[in-house]
C-alpha atoms as a PDB file:
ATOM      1  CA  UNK A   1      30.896  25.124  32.285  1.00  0.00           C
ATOM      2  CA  UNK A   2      27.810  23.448  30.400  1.00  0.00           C
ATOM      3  CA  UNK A   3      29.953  20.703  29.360  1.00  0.00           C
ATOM      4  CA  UNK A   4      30.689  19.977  32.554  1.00  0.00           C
ATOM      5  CA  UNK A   5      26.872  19.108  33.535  1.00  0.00           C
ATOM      6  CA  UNK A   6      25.710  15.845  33.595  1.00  0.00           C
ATOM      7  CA  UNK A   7      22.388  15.178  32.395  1.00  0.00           C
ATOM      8  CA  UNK A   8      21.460  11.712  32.432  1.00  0.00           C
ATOM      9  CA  UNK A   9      18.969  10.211  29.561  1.00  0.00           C
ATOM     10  CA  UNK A  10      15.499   9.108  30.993  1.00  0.00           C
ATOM     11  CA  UNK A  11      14.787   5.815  29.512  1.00  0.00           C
ATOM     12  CA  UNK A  12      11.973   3.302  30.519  1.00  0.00           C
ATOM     13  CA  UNK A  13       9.912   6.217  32.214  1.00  0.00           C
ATOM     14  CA  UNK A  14       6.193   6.973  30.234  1.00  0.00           C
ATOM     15  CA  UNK A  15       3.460   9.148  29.960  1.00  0.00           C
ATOM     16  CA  UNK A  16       0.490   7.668  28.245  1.00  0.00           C
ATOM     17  CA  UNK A  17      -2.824   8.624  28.187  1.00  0.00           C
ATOM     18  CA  UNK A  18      -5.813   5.917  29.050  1.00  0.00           C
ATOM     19  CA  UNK A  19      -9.497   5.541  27.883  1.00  0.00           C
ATOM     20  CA  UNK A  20     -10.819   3.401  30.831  1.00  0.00           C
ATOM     21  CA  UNK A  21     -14.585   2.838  32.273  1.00  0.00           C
ATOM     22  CA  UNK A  22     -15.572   4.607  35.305  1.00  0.00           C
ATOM     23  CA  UNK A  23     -17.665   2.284  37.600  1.00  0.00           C
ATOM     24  CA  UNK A  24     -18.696   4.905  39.684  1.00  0.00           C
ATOM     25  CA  UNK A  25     -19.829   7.163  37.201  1.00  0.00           C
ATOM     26  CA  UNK A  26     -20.740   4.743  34.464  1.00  0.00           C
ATOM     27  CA  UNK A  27     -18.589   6.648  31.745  1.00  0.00           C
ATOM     28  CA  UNK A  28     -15.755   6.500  29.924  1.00  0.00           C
ATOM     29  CA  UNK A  29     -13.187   8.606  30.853  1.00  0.00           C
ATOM     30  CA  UNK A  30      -9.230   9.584  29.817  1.00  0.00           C
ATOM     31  CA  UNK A  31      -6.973   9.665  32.619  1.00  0.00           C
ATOM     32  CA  UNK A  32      -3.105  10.227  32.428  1.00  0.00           C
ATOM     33  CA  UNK A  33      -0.452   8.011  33.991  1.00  0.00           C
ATOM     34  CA  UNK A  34       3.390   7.726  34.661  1.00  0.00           C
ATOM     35  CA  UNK A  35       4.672   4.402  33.886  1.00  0.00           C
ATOM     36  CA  UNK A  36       7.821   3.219  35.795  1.00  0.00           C
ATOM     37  CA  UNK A  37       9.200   0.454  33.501  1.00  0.00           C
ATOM     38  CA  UNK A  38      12.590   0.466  35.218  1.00  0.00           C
ATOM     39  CA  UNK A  39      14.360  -2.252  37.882  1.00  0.00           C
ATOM     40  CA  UNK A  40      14.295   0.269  40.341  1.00  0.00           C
ATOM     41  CA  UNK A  41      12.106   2.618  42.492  1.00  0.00           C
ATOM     42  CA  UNK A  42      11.748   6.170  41.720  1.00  0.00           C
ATOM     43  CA  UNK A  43      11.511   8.702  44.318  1.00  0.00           C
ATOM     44  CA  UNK A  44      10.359  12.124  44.241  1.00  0.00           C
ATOM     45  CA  UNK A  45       8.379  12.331  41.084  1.00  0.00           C
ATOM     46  CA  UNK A  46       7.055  16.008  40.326  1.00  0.00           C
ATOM     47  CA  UNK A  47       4.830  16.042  37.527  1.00  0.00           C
ATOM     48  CA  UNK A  48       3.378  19.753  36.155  1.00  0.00           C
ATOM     49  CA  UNK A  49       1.264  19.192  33.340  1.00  0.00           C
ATOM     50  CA  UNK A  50      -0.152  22.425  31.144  1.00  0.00           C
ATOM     51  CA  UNK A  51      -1.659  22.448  27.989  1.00  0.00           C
ATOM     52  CA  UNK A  52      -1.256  25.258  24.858  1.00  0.00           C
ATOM     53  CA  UNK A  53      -1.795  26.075  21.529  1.00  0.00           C
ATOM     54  CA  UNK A  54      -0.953  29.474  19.701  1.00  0.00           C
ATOM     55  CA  UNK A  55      -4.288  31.104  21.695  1.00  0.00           C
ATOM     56  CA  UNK A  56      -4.997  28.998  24.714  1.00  0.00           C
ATOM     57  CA  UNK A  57      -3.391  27.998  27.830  1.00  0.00           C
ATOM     58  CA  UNK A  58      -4.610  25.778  30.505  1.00  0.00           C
ATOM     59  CA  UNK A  59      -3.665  26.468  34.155  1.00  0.00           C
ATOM     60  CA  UNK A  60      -0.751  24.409  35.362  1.00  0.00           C
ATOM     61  CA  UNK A  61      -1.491  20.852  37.297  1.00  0.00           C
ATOM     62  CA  UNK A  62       1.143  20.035  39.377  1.00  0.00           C
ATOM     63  CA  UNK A  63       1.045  16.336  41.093  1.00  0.00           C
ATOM     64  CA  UNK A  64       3.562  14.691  43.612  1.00  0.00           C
ATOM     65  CA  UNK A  65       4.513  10.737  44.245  1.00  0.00           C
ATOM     66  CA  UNK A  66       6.585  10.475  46.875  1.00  0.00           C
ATOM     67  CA  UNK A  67       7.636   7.085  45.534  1.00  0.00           C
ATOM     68  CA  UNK A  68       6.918   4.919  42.359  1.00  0.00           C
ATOM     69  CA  UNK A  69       7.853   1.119  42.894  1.00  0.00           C
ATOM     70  CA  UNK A  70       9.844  -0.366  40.391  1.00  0.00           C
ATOM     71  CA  UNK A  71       7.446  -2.092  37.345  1.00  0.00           C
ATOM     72  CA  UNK A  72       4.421   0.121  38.336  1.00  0.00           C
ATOM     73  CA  UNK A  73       2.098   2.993  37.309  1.00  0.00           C
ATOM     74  CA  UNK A  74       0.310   6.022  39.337  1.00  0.00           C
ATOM     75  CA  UNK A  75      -2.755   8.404  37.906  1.00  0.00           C
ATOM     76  CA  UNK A  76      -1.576  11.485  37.114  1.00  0.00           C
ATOM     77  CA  UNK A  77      -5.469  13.385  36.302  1.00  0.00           C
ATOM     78  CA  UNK A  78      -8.146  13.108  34.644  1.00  0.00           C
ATOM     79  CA  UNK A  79      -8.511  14.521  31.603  1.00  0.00           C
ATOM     80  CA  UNK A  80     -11.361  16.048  29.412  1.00  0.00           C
ATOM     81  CA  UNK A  81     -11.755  15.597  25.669  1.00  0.00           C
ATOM     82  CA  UNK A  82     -11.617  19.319  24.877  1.00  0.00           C
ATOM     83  CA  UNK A  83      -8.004  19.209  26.052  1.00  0.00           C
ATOM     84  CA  UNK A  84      -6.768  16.874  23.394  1.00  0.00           C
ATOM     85  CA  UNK A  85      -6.874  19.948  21.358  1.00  0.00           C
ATOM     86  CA  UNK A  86      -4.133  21.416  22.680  1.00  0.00           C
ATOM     87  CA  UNK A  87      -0.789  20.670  23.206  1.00  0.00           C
ATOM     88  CA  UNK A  88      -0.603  18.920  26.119  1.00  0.00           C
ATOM     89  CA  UNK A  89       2.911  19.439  27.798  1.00  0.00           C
ATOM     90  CA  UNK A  90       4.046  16.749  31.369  1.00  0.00           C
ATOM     91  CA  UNK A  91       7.451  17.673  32.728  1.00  0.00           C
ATOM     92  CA  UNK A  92       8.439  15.122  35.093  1.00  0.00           C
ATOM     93  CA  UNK A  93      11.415  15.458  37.549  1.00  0.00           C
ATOM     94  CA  UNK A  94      12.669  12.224  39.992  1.00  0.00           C
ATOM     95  CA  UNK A  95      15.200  11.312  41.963  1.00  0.00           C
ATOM     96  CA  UNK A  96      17.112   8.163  41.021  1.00  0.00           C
ATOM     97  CA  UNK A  97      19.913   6.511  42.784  1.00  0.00           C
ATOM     98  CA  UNK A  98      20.769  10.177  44.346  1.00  0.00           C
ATOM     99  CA  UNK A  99      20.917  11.864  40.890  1.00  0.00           C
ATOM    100  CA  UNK A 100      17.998  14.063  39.273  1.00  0.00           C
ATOM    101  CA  UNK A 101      16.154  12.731  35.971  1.00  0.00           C
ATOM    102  CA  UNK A 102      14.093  15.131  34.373  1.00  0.00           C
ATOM    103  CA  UNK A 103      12.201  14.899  30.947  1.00  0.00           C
ATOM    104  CA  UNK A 104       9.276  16.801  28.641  1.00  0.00           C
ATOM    105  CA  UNK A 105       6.541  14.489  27.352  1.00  0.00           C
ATOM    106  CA  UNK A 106       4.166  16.368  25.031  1.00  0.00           C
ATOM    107  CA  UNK A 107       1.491  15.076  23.195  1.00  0.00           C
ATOM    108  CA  UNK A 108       0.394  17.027  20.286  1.00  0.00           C
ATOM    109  CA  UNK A 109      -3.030  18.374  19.511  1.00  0.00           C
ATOM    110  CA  UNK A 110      -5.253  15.943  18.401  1.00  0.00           C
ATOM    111  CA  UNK A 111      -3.179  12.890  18.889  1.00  0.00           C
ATOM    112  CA  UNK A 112      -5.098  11.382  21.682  1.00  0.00           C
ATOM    113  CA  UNK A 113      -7.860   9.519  20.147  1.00  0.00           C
ATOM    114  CA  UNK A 114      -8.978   5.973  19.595  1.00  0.00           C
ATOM    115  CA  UNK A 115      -8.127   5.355  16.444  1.00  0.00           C
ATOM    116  CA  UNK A 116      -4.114   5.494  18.247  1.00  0.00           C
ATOM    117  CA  UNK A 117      -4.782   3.565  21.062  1.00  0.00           C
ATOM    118  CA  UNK A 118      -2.115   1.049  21.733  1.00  0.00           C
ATOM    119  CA  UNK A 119      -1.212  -1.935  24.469  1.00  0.00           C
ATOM    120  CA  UNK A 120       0.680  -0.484  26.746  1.00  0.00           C
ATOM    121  CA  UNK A 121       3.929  -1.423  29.114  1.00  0.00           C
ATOM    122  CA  UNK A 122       3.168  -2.959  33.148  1.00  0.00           C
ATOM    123  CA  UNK A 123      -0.540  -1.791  32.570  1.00  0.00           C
ATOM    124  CA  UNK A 124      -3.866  -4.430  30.949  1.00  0.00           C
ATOM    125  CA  UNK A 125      -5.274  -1.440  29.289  1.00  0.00           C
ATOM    126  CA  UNK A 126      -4.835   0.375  26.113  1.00  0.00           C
ATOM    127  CA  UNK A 127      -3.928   4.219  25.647  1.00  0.00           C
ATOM    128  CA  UNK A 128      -1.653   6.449  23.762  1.00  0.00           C
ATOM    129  CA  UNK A 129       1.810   6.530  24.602  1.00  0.00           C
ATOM    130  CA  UNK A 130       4.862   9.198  24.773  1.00  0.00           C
ATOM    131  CA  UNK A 131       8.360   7.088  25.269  1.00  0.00           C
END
């Protein structure tokens, strides 16, 4: 019966984390985004983002966008610093062309830093990324 389930690959869907300035605030602050690198729109997106390590858990985050244009990006959260040492864990679930997509992005503790930051696809900033 398993074999008979078809679960289609996500490809050109991100996660990547962003150190950005805060004009309001006057900081600099991480903030998490889904990247939609695809042709096509994606509707639906549930995101629930957690973070864990052998000891800690965080409460769960969940986020909804009702649509993501093709060749865009949306905020997920903000994020603070003490969080990049944990696990952090975003399932994200869509609807594409009538058929569910769902992947795991995790980034590991105490891979979000600046010494990784990298350009990043659709967006003029720099951040860590999980293809």
């Amino acid at each position: 019966m398993k074999k008979d389930i078809d679960i289609p690959k996500v490809e050109d869907v991100y996660v990547a984390i962003v150190n950005e300035y805060n004009d309001i605030y006057k900081t600099q602050d991480w903030n998490a985004y889904i990247i939609n690198d695809k042709d096509v729109d994606l509707e639906m997106v549930l995101i629930v983002t957690s973070g864990y390590s052998e000891k800690k858990m965080t409460s769960i985050f969940r986020k909804k966008v009702d649509l993501l244009p093709k060749k865009s990006y949306a905020k997920i959260e903000l994020m603070q610093e003490d969080l990049f040492t944990l696990n952090n864990q975003f399932k994200v679930t869509f609807f594409q062309d009538n058929k569910m997509f769902d992947r795991t992005y995790t980034f590991r503790k105490n891979t979000v830093n600046l010494q990784d930051l990298q350009e990043l696809p659709l967006m003029e900033a720099r951040g860590v990324l999980v293809k």
